[in-house]
Protein backbone atom coordinates (compact mmCIF):
# COMPACT_ATOMS: atom_id res chain seq x y z
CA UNK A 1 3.26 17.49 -15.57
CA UNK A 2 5.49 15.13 -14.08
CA UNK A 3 4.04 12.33 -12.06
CA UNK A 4 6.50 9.52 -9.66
CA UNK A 5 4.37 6.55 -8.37
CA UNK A 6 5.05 3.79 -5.84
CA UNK A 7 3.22 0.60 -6.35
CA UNK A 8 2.20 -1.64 -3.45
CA UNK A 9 1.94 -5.42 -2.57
CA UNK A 10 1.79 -8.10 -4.94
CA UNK A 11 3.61 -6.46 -8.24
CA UNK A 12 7.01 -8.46 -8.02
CA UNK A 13 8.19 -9.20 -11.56
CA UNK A 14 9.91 -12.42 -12.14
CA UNK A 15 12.61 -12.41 -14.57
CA UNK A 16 12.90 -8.54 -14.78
CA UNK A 17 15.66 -6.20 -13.67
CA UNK A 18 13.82 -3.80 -11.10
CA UNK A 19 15.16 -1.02 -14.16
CA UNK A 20 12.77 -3.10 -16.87
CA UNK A 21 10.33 -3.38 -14.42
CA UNK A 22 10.27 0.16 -13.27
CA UNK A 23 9.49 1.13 -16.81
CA UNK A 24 6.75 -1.37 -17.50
CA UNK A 25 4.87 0.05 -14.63
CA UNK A 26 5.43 3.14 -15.60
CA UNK A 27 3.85 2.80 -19.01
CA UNK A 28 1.13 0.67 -17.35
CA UNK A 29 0.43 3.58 -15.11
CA UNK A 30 0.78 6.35 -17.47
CA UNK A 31 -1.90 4.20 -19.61
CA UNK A 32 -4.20 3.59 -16.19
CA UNK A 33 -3.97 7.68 -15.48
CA UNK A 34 -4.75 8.79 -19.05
CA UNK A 35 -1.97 10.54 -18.68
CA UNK A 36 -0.69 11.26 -22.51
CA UNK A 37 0.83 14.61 -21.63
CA UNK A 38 2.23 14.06 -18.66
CA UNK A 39 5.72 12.08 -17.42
CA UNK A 40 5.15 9.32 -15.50
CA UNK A 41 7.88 6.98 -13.49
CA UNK A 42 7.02 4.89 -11.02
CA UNK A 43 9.57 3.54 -8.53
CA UNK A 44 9.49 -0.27 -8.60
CA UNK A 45 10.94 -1.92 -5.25
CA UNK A 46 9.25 -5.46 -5.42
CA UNK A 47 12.39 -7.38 -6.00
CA UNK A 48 13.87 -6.61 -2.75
CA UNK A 49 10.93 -7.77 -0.21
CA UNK A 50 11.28 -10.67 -2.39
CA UNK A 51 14.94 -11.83 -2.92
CA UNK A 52 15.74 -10.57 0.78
CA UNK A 53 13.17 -12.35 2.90
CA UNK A 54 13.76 -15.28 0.87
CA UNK A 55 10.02 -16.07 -0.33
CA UNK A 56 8.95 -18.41 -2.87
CA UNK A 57 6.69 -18.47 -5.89
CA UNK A 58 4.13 -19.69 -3.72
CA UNK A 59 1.59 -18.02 -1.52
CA UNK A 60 0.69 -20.25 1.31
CA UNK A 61 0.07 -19.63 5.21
CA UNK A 62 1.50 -22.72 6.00
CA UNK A 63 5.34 -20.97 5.22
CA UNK A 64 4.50 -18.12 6.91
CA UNK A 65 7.02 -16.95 9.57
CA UNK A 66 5.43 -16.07 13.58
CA UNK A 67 5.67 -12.69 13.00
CA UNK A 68 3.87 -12.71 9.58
CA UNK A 69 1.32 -14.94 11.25
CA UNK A 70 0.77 -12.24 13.70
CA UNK A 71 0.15 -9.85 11.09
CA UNK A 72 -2.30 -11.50 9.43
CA UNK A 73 -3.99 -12.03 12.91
CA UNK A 74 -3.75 -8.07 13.51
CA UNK A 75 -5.53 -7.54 9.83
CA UNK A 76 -7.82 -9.94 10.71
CA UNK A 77 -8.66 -7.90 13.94
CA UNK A 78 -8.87 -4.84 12.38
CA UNK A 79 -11.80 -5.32 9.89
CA UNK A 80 -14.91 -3.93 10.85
CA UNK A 81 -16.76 -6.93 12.19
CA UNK A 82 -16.71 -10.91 11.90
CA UNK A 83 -17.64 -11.98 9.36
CA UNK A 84 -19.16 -14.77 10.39
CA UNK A 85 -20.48 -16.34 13.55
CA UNK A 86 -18.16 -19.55 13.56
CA UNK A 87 -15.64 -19.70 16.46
CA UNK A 88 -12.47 -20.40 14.95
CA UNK A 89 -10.54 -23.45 16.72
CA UNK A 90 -7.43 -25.65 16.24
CA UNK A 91 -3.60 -24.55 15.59
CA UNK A 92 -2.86 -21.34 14.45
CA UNK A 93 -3.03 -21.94 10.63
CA UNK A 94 -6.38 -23.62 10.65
CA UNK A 95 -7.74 -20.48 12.48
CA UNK A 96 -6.20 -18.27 9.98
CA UNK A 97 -7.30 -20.36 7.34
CA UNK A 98 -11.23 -20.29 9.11
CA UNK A 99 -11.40 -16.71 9.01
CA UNK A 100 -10.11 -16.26 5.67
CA UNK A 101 -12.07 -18.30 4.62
CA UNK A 102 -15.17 -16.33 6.42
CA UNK A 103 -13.96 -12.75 5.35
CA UNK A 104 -13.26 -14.06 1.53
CA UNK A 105 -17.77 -15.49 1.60
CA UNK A 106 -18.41 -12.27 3.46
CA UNK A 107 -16.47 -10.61 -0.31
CA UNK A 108 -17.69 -12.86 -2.42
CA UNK A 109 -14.08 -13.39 -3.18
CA UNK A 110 -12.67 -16.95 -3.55
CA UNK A 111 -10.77 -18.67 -0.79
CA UNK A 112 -7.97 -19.29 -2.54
CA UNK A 113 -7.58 -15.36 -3.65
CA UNK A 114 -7.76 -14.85 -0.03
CA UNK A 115 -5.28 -16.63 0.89
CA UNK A 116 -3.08 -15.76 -1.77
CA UNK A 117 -3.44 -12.06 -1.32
CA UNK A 118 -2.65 -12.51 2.81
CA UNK A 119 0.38 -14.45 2.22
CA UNK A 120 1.88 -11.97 -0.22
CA UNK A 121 0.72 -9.15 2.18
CA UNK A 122 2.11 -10.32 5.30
CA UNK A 123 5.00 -11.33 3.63
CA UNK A 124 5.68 -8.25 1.66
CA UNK A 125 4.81 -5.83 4.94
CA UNK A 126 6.96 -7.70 7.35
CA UNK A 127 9.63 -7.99 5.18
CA UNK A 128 9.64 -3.94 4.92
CA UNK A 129 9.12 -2.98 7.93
CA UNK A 130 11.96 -5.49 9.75
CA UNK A 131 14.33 -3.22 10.52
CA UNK A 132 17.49 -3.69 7.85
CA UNK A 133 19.06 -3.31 4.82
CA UNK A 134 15.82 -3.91 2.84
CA UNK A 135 13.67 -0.72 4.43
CA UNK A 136 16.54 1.41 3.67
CA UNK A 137 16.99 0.69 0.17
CA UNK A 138 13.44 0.48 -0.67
CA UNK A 139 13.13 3.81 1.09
CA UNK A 140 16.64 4.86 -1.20
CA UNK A 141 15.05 3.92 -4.30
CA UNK A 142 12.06 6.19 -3.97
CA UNK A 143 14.25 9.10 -2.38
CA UNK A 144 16.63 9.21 -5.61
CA UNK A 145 13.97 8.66 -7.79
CA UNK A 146 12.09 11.82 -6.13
CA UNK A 147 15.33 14.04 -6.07
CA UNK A 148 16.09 12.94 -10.37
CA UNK A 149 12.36 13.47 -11.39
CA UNK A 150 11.43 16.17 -8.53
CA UNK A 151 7.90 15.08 -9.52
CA UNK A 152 4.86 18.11 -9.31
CA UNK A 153 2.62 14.82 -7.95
CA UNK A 154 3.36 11.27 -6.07
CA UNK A 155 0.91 8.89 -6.06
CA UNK A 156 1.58 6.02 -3.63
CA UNK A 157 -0.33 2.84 -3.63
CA UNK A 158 -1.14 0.76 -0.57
CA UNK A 159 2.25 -0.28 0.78
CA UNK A 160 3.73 2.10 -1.58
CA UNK A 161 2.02 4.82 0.94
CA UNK A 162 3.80 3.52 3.68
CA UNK A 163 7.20 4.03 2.42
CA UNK A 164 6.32 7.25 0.85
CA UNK A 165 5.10 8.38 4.18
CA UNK A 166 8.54 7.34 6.04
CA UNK A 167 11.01 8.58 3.10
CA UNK A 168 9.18 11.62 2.89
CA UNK A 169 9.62 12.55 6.62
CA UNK A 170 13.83 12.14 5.93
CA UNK A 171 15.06 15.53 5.86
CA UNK A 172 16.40 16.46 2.04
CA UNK A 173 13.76 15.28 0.37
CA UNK A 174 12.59 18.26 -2.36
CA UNK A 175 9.35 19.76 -2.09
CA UNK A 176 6.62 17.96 -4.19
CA UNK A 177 3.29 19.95 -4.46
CA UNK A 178 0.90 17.09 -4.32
CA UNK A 179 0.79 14.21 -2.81
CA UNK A 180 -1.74 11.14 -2.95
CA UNK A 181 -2.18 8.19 -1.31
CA UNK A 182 -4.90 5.36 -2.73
CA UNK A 183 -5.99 2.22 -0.47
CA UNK A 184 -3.48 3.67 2.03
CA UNK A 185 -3.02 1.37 4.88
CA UNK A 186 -1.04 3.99 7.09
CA UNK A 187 -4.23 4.35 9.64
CA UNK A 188 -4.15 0.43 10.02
CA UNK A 189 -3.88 -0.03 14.30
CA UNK A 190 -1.15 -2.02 14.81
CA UNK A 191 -0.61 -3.54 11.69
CA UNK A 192 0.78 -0.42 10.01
CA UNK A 193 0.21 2.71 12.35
CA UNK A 194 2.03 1.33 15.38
CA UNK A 195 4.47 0.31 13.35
CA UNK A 196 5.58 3.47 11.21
CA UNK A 197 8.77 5.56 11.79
CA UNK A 198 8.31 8.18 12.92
CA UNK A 199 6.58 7.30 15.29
CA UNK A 200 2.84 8.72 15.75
CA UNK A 201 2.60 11.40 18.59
CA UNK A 202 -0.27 11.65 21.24
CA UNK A 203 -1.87 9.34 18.70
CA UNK A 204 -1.32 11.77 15.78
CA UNK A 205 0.83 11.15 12.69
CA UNK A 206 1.78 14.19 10.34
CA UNK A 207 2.03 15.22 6.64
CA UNK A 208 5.48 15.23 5.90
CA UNK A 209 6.95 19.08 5.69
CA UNK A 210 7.91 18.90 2.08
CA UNK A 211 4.55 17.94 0.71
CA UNK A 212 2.29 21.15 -0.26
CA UNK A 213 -1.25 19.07 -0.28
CA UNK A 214 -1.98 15.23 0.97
CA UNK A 215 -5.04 13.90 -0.40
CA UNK A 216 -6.60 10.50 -0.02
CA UNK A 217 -8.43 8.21 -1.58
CA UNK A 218 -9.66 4.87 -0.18
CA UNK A 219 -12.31 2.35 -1.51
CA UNK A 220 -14.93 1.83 1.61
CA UNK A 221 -14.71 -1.53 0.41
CA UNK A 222 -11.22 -2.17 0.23
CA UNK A 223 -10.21 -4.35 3.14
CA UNK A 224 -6.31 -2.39 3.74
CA UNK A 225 -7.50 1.16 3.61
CA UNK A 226 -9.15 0.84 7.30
CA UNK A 227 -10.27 2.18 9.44
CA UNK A 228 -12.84 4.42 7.29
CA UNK A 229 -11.15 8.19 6.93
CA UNK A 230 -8.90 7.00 9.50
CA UNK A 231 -6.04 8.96 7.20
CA UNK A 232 -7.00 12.19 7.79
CA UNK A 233 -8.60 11.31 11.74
CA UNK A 234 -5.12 9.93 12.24
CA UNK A 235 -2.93 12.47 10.43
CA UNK A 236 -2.78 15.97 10.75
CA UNK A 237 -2.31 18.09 7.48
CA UNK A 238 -4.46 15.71 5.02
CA UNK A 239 -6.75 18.28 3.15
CA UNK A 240 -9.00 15.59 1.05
CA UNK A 241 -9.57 11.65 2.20
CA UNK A 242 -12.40 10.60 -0.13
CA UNK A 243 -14.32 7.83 -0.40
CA UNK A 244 -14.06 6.40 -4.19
CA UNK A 245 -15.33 3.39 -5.46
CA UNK A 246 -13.36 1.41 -7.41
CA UNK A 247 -14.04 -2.51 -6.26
CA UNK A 248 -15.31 -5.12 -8.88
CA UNK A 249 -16.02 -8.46 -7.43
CA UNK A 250 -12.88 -9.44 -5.41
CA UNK A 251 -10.58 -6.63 -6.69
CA UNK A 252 -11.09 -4.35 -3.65
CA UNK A 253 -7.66 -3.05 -3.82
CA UNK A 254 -6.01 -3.04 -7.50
CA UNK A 255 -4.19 0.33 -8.44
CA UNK A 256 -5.43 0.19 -11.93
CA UNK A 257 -8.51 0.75 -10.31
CA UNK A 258 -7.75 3.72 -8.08
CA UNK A 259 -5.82 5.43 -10.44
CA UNK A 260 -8.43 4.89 -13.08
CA UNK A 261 -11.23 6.83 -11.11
CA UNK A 262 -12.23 10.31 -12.08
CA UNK A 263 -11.55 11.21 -8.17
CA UNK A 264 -7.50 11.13 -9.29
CA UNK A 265 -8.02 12.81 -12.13
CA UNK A 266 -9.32 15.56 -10.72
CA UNK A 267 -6.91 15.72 -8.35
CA UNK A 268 -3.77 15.92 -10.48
CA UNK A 269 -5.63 18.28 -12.57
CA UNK A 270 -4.89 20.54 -9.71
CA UNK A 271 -1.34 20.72 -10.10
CA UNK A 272 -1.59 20.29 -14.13
């Protein structure tokens, strides 16, 4: 069985050609899947939301730009309830900072992970989805790395779904039998769903026409794969959106985690 992935936020690789680095994951992933018999690639695209937008080693909200300010606000809007009953007050990073700080005690998770992870995030998601050189040849690196391997599965991670989604929806893309998406933030209002191209109709986005099956799978704890089942009440087309849990402590949305769960397995069994 041949299997392409896309990783998601957070997996830049410092001092690696995106070739090296495409290969690492791969073998991480292959290892992850259990997947002795099977070929696995994944499509490694890290390097350019990083060299293009011009971000540092560090993760801080005090460097973030307006718009990635506003996306952070957005997430922040999007989860399921306060966390807290403090009223956030002061400039705009100090309120971030207050409700980060809420949502991260609400997690159990540490501040400072927090942080870290909402800095990479808005920086890696804005820096995508700017319109630009960088969208296209993120989306180019997964289309030629479809059409080489013309895999019988994808498996897109978080912001790895996103671009699947949008490459996949490009006409000349070969048919791939199964496709699945784990901690998929494509049903994310505004943040992500607004935001996708195509464009959602009447409210309604669609499973790309050379995909046989979507399936998805989404941690009810992970804080990007929201709103809960909102992938197939948002998408037409999805035949599966499970609820798997994968979360330990504050990892509430690590791939190794996803695409360790039985819930995968069964899934690419399916298409074995």
């Amino acid at each position: 069985m041949k299997i392409l992935g896309i990783h998601g936020i957070g997996n830049h690789r410092p001092g690696e050609s995106h070739e090296t680095a495409a290969r690492n994951l791969s073998t991480a992933w292959a290892k992850y899947l259990g997947a002795d018999n099977a070929d696995v690639h994944v499509v490694y695209y890290a390097d350019l939301l990083r060299e293009t937008g011009g971000q540092s080693g560090d993760e801080d909200l005090t460097d973030l730009t307006p718009a990635q300010e506003e996306l952070v606000l957005e997430f922040l809007d999007a989860q399921p309830a306060e966390p807290s009953g403090r009223v956030p007050q002061g400039l705009l990073t100090a309120l971030l900072r207050d409700r980060l700080a809420a949502l991260a005690e609400s997690r159990e998770c540490p501040e400072w992970y927090m942080q870290w992870y909402m800095a990479r995030l808005a920086k890696e998601v804005v820096s995508y989805q700017t319109p630009g050189t960088v969208r296209a040849e993120v989306q180019r690196r997964l289309s030629e790395a479809v059409e080489l391997h013309r895999p019988d599965a994808l498996v897109a991670h978080s912001l790895g779904s996103v671009v699947a989604y949008e490459t996949l929806h490009r006409t000349g893309t070969p048919h791939i039998p199964l496709w699945v998406t784990v901690g998929s933030p494509l049903a994310l209002p505004k943040v992500v769903f607004d935001r996708l191209d195509p464009a959602p109709v009447d409210g309604m986005g669609a499973r790309p026409g050379g995909v046989g099956r979507w399936a998805n799978l989404a941690d009810p704890g992970d804080l990007v794969a929201l709103p809960a089942k909102g992938v197939s009440r948002r998408f037409t087309g999805v035949v599966s959106d499970e609820h798997v849990v994968i979360h330990q402590g504050f990892k509430f949305h690590h791939a190794e985690k996803y695409l360790r769960s039985p819930a995968i397995a069964r899934l690419l069994a399916t298409v074995a």
